[in-house]
PDB file of N, CA and C in Angstrom:
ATOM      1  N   UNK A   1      -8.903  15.271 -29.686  1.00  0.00           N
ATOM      2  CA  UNK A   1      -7.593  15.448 -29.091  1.00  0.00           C
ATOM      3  C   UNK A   1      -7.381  14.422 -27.977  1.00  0.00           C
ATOM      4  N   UNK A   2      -6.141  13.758 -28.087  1.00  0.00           N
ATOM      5  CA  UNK A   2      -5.954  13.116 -26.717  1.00  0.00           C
ATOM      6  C   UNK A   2      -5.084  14.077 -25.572  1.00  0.00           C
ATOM      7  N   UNK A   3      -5.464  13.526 -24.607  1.00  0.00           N
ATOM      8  CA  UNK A   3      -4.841  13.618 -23.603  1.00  0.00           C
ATOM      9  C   UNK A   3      -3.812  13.307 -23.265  1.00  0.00           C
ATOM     10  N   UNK A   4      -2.877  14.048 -22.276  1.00  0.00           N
ATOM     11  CA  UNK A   4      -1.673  13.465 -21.874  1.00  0.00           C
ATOM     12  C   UNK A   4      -1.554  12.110 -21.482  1.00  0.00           C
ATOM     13  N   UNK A   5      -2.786  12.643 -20.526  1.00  0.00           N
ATOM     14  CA  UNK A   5      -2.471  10.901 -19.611  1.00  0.00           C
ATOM     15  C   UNK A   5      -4.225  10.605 -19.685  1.00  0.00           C
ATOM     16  N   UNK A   6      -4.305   9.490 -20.055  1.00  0.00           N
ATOM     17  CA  UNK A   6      -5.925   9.149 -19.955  1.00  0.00           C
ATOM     18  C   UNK A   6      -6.686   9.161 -18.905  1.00  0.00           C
ATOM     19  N   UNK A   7      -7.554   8.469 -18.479  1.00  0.00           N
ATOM     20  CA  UNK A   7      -7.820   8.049 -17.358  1.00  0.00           C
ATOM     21  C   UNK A   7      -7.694   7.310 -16.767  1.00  0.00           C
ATOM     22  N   UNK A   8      -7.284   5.804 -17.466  1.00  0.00           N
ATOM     23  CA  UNK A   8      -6.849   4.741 -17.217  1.00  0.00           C
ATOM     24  C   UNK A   8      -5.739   4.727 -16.986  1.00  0.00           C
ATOM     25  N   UNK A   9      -4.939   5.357 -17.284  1.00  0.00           N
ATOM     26  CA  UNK A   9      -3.351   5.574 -17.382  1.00  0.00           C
ATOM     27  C   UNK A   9      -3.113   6.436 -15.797  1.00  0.00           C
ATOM     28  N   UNK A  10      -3.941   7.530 -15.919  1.00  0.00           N
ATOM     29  CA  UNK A  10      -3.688   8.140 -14.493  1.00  0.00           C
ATOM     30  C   UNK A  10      -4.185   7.377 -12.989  1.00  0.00           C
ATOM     31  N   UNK A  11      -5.030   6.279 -13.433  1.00  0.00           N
ATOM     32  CA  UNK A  11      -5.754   5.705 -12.337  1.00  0.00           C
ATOM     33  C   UNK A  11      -4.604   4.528 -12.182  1.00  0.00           C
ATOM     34  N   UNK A  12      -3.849   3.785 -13.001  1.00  0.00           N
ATOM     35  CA  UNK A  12      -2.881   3.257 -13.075  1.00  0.00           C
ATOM     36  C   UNK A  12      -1.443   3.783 -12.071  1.00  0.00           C
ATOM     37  N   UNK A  13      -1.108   4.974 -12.792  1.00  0.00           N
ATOM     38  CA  UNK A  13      -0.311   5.832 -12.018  1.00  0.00           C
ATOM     39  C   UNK A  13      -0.113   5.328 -10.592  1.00  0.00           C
ATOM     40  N   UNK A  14      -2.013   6.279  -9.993  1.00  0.00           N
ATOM     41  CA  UNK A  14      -1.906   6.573  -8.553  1.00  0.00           C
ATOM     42  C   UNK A  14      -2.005   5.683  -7.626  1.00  0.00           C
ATOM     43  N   UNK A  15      -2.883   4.184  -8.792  1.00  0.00           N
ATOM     44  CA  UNK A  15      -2.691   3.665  -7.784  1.00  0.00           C
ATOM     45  C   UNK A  15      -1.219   2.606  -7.348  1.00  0.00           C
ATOM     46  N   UNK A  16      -0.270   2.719  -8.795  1.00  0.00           N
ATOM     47  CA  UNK A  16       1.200   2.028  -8.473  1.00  0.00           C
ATOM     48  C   UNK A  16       1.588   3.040  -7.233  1.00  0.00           C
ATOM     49  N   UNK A  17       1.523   3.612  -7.354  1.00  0.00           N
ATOM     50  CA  UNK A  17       1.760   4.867  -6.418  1.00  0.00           C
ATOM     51  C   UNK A  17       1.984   4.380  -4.614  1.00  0.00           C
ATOM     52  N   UNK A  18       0.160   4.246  -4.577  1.00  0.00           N
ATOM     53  CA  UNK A  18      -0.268   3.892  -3.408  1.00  0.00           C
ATOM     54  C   UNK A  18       0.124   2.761  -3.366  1.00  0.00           C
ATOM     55  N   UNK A  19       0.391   1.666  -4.208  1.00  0.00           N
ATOM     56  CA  UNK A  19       0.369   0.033  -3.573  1.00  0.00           C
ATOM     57  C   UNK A  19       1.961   0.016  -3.340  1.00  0.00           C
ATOM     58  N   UNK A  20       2.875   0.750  -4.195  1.00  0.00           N
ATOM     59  CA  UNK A  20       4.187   0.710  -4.138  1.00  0.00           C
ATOM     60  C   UNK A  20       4.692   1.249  -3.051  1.00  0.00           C
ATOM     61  N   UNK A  21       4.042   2.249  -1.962  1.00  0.00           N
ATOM     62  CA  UNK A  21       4.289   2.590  -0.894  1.00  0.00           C
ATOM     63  C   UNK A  21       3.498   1.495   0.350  1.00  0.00           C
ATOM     64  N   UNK A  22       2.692   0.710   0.179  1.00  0.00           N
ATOM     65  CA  UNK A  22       2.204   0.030   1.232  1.00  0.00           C
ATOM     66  C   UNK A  22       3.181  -1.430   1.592  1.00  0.00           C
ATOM     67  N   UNK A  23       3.445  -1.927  -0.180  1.00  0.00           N
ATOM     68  CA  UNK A  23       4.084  -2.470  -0.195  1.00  0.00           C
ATOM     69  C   UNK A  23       5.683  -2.505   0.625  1.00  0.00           C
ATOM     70  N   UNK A  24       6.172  -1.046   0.412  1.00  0.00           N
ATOM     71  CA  UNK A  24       7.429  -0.882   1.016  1.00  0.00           C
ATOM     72  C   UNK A  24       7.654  -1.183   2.806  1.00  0.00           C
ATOM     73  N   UNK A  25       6.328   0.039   3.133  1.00  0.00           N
ATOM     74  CA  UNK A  25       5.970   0.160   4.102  1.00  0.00           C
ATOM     75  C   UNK A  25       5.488  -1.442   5.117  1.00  0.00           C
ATOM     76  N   UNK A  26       4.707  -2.323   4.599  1.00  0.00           N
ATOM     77  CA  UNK A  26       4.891  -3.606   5.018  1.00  0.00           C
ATOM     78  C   UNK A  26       6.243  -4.662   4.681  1.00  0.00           C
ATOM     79  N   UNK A  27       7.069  -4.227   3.961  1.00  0.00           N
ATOM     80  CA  UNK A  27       8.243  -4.843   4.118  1.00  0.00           C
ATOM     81  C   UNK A  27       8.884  -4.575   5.119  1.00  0.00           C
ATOM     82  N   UNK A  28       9.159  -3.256   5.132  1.00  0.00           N
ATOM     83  CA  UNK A  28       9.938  -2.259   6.594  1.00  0.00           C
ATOM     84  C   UNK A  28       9.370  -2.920   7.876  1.00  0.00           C
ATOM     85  N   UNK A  29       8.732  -2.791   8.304  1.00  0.00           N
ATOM     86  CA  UNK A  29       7.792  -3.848   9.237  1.00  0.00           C
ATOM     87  C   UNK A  29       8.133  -4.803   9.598  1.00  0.00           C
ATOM     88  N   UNK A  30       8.009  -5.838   8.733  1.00  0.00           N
ATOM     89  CA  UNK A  30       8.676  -6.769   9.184  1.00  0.00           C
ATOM     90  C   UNK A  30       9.952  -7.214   9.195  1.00  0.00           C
ATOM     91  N   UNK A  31      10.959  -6.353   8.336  1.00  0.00           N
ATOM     92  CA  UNK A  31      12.321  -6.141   8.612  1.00  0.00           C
ATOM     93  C   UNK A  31      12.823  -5.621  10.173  1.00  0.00           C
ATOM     94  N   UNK A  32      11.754  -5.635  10.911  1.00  0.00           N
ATOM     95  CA  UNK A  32      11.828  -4.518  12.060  1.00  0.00           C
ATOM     96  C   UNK A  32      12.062  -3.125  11.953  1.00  0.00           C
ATOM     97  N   UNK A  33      11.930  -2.507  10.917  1.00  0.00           N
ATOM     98  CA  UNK A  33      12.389  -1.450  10.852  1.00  0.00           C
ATOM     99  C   UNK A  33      10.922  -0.043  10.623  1.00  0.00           C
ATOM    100  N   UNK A  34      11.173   0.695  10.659  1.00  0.00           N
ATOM    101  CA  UNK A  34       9.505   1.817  10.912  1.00  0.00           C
ATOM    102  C   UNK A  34       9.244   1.624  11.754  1.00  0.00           C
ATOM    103  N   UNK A  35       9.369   1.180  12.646  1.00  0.00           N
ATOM    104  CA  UNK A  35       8.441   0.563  14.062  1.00  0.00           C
ATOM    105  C   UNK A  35       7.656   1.822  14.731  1.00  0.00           C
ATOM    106  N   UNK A  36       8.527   3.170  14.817  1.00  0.00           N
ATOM    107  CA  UNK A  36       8.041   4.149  15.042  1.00  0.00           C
ATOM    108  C   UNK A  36       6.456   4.743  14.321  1.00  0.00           C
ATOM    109  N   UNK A  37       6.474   4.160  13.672  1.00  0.00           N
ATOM    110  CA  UNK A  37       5.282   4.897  12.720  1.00  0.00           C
ATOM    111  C   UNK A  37       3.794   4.241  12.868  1.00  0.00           C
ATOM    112  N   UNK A  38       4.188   2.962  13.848  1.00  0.00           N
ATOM    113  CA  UNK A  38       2.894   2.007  14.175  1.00  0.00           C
ATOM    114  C   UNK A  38       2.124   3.075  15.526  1.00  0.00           C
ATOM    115  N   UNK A  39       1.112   3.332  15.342  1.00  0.00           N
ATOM    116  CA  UNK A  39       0.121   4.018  15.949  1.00  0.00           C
ATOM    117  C   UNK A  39       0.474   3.678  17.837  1.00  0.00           C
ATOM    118  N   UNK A  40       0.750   5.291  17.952  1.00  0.00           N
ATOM    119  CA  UNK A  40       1.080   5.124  19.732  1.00  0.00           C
ATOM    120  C   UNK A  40       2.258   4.511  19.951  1.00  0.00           C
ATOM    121  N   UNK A  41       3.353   4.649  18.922  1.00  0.00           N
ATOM    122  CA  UNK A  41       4.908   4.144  19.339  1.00  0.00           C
ATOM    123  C   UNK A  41       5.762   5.456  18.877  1.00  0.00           C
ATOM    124  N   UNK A  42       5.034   6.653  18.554  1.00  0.00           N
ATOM    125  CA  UNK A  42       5.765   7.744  17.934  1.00  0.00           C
ATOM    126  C   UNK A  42       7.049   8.079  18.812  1.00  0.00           C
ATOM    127  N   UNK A  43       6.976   7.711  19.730  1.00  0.00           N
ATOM    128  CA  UNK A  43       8.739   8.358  20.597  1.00  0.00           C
ATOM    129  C   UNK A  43       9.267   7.294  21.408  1.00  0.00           C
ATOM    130  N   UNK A  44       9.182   5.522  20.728  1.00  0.00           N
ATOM    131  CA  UNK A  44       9.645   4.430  20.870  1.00  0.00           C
ATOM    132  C   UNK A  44       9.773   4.405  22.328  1.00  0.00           C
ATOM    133  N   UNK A  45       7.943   4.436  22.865  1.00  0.00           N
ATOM    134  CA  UNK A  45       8.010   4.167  24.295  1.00  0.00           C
ATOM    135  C   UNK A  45       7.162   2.872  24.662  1.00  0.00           C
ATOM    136  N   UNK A  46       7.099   2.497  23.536  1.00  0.00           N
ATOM    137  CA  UNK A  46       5.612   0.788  23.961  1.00  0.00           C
ATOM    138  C   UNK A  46       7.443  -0.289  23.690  1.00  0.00           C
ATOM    139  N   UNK A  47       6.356  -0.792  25.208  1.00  0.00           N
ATOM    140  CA  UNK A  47       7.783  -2.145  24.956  1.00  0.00           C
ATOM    141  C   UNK A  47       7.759  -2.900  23.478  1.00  0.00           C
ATOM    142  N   UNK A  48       9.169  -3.352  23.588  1.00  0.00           N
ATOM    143  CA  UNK A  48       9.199  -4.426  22.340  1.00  0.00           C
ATOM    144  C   UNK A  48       8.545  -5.432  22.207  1.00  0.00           C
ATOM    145  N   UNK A  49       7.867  -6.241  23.314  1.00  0.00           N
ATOM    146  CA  UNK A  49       7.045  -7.260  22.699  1.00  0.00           C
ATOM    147  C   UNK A  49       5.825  -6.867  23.099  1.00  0.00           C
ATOM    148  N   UNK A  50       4.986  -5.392  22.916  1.00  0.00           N
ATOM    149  CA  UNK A  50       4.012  -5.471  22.547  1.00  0.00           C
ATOM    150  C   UNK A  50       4.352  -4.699  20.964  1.00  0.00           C
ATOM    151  N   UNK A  51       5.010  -4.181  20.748  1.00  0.00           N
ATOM    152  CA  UNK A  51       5.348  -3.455  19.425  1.00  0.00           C
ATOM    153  C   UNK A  51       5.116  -5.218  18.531  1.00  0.00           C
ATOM    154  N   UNK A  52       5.532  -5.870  18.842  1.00  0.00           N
ATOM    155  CA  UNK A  52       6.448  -7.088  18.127  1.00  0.00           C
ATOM    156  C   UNK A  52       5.197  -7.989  17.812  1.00  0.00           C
ATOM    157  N   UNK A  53       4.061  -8.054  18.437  1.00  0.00           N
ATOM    158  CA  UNK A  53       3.303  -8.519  18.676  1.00  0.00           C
ATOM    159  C   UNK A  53       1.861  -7.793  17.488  1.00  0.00           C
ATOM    160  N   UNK A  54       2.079  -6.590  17.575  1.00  0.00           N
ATOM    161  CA  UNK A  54       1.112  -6.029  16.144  1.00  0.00           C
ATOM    162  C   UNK A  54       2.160  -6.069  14.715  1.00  0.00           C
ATOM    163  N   UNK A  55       3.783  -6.089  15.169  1.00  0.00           N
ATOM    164  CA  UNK A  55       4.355  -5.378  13.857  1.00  0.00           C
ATOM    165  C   UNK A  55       3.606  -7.099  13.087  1.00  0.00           C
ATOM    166  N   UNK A  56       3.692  -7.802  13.078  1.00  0.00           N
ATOM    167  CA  UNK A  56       3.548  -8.622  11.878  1.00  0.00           C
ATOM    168  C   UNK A  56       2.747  -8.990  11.256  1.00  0.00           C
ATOM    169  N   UNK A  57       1.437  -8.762  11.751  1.00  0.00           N
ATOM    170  CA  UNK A  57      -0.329  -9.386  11.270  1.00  0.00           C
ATOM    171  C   UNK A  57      -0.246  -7.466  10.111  1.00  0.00           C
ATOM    172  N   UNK A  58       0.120  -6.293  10.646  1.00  0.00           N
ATOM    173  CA  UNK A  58      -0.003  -5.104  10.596  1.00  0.00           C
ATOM    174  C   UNK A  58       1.247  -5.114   8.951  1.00  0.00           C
ATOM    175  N   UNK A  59       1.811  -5.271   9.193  1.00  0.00           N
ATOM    176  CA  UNK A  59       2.586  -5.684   7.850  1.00  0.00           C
ATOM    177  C   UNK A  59       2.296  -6.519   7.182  1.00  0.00           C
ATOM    178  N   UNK A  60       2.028  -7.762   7.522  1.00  0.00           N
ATOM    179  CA  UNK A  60       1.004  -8.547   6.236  1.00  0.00           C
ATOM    180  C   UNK A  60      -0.258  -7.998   5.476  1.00  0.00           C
ATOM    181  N   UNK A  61      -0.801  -6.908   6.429  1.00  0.00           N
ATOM    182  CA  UNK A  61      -2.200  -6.357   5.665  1.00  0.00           C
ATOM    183  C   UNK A  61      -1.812  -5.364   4.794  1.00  0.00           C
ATOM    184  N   UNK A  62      -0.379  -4.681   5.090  1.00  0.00           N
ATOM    185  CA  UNK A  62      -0.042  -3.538   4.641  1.00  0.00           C
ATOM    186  C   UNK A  62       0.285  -4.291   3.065  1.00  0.00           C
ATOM    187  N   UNK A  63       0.825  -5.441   3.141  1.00  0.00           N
ATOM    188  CA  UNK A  63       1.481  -6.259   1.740  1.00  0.00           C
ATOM    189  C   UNK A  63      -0.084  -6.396   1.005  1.00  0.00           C
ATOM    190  N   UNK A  64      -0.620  -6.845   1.771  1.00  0.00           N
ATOM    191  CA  UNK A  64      -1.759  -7.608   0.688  1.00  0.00           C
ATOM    192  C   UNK A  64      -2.829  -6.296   0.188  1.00  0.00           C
ATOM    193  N   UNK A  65      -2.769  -5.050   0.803  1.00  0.00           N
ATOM    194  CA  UNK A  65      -3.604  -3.508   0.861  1.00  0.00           C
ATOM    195  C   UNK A  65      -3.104  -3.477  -0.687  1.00  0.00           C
ATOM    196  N   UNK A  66      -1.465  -3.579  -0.588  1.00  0.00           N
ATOM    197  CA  UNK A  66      -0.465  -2.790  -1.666  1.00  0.00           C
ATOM    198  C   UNK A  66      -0.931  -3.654  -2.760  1.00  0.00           C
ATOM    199  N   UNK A  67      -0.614  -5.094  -2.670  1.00  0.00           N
ATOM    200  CA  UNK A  67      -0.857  -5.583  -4.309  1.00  0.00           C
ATOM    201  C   UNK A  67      -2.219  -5.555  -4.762  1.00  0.00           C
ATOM    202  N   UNK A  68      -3.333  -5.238  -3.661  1.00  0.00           N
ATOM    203  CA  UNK A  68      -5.008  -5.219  -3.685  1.00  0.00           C
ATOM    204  C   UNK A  68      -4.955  -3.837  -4.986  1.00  0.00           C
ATOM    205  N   UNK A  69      -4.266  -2.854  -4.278  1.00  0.00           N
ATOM    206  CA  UNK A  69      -4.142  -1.508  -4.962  1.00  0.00           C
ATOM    207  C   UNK A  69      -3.154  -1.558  -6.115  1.00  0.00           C
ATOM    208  N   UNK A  70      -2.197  -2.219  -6.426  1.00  0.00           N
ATOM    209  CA  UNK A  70      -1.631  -2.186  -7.581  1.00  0.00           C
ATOM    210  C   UNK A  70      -2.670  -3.140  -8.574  1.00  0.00           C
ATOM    211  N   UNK A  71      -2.783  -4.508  -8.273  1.00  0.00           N
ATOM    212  CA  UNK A  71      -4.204  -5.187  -9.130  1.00  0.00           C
ATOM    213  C   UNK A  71      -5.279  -4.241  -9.455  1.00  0.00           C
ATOM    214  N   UNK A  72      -6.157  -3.294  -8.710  1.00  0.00           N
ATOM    215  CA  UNK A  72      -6.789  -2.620  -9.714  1.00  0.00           C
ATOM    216  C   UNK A  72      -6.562  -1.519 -10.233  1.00  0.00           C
ATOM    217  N   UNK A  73      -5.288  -0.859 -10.128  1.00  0.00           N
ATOM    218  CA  UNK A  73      -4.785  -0.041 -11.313  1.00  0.00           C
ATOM    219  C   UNK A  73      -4.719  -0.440 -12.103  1.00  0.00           C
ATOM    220  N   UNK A  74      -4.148  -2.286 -12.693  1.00  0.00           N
ATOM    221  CA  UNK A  74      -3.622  -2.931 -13.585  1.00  0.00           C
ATOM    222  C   UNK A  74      -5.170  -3.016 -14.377  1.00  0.00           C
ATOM    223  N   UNK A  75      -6.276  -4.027 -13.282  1.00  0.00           N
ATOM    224  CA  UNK A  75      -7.550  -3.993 -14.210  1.00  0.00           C
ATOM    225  C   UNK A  75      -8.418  -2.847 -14.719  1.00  0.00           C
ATOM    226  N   UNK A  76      -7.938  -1.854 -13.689  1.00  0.00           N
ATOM    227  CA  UNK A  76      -8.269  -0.416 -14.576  1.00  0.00           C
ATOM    228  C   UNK A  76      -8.329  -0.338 -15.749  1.00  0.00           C
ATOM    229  N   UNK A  77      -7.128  -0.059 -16.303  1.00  0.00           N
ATOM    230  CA  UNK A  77      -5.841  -0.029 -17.073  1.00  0.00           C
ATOM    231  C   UNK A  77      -6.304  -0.715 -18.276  1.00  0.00           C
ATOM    232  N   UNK A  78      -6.706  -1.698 -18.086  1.00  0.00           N
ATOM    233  CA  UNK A  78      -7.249  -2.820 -19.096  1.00  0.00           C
ATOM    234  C   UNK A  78      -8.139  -2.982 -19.319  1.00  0.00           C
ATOM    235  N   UNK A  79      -8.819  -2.269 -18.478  1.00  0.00           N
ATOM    236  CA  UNK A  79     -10.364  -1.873 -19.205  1.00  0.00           C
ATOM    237  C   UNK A  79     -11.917  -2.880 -18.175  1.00  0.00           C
ATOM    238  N   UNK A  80     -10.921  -3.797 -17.054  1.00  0.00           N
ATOM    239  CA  UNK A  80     -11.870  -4.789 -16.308  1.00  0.00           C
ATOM    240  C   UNK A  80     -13.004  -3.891 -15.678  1.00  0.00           C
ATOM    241  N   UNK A  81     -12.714  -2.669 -15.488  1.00  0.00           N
ATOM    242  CA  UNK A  81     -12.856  -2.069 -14.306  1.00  0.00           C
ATOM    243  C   UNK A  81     -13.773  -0.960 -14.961  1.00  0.00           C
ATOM    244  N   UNK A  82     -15.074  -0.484 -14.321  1.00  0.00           N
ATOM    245  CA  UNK A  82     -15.568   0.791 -14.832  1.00  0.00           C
ATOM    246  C   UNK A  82     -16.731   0.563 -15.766  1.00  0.00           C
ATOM    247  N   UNK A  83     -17.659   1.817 -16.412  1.00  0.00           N
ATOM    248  CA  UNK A  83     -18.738   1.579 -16.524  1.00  0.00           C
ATOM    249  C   UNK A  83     -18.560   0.700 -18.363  1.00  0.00           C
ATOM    250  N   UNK A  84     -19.732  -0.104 -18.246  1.00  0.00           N
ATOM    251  CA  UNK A  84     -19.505  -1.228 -19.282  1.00  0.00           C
ATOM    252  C   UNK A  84     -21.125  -0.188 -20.222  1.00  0.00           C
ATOM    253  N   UNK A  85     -20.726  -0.262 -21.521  1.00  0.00           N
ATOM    254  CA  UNK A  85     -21.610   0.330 -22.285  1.00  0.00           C
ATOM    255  C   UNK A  85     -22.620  -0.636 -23.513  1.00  0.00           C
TER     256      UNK A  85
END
């Protein structure tokens, strides 16, 4: 019997999942926008140019986290990934 969703297919899934939100999340960033959500700015009380000063190295990692995590769903997926018999 197969399965709904394989394993490859579900590891695919979660991780579009996760990279498609890091991805967003480092766009927002450097759009200036989320700013609130950067660690110790929760009630937009750190001045702007120290905010301004992490938002962009902090959004580039968030971009490159996201496609890190969408790439190995993809090699998942395809079989790169996992135990070789």
């Amino acid at each position: 019997m197969y399965a709904i969703l394989s394993n490859e297919l579900l590891g695919l899934v979660v991780a579009a999942i996760v990279g498609i939100f890091c991805i967003t999340f480092g766009i927002q960033l450097l759009r200036n926008k989320w700013l609130r959500l950067i660690a110790g700015n929760t009630f937009g009380d750190i001045p702007k140019k120290k905010v301004n000063k992490v938002r962009k190295p902090l959004a580039i990692v968030f971009i490159l986290v996201g496609c890190g995590c969408v790439a190995l769903g993809i090699a998942g997926y395809l079989g790169y990934l996992g135990p070789t018999h």
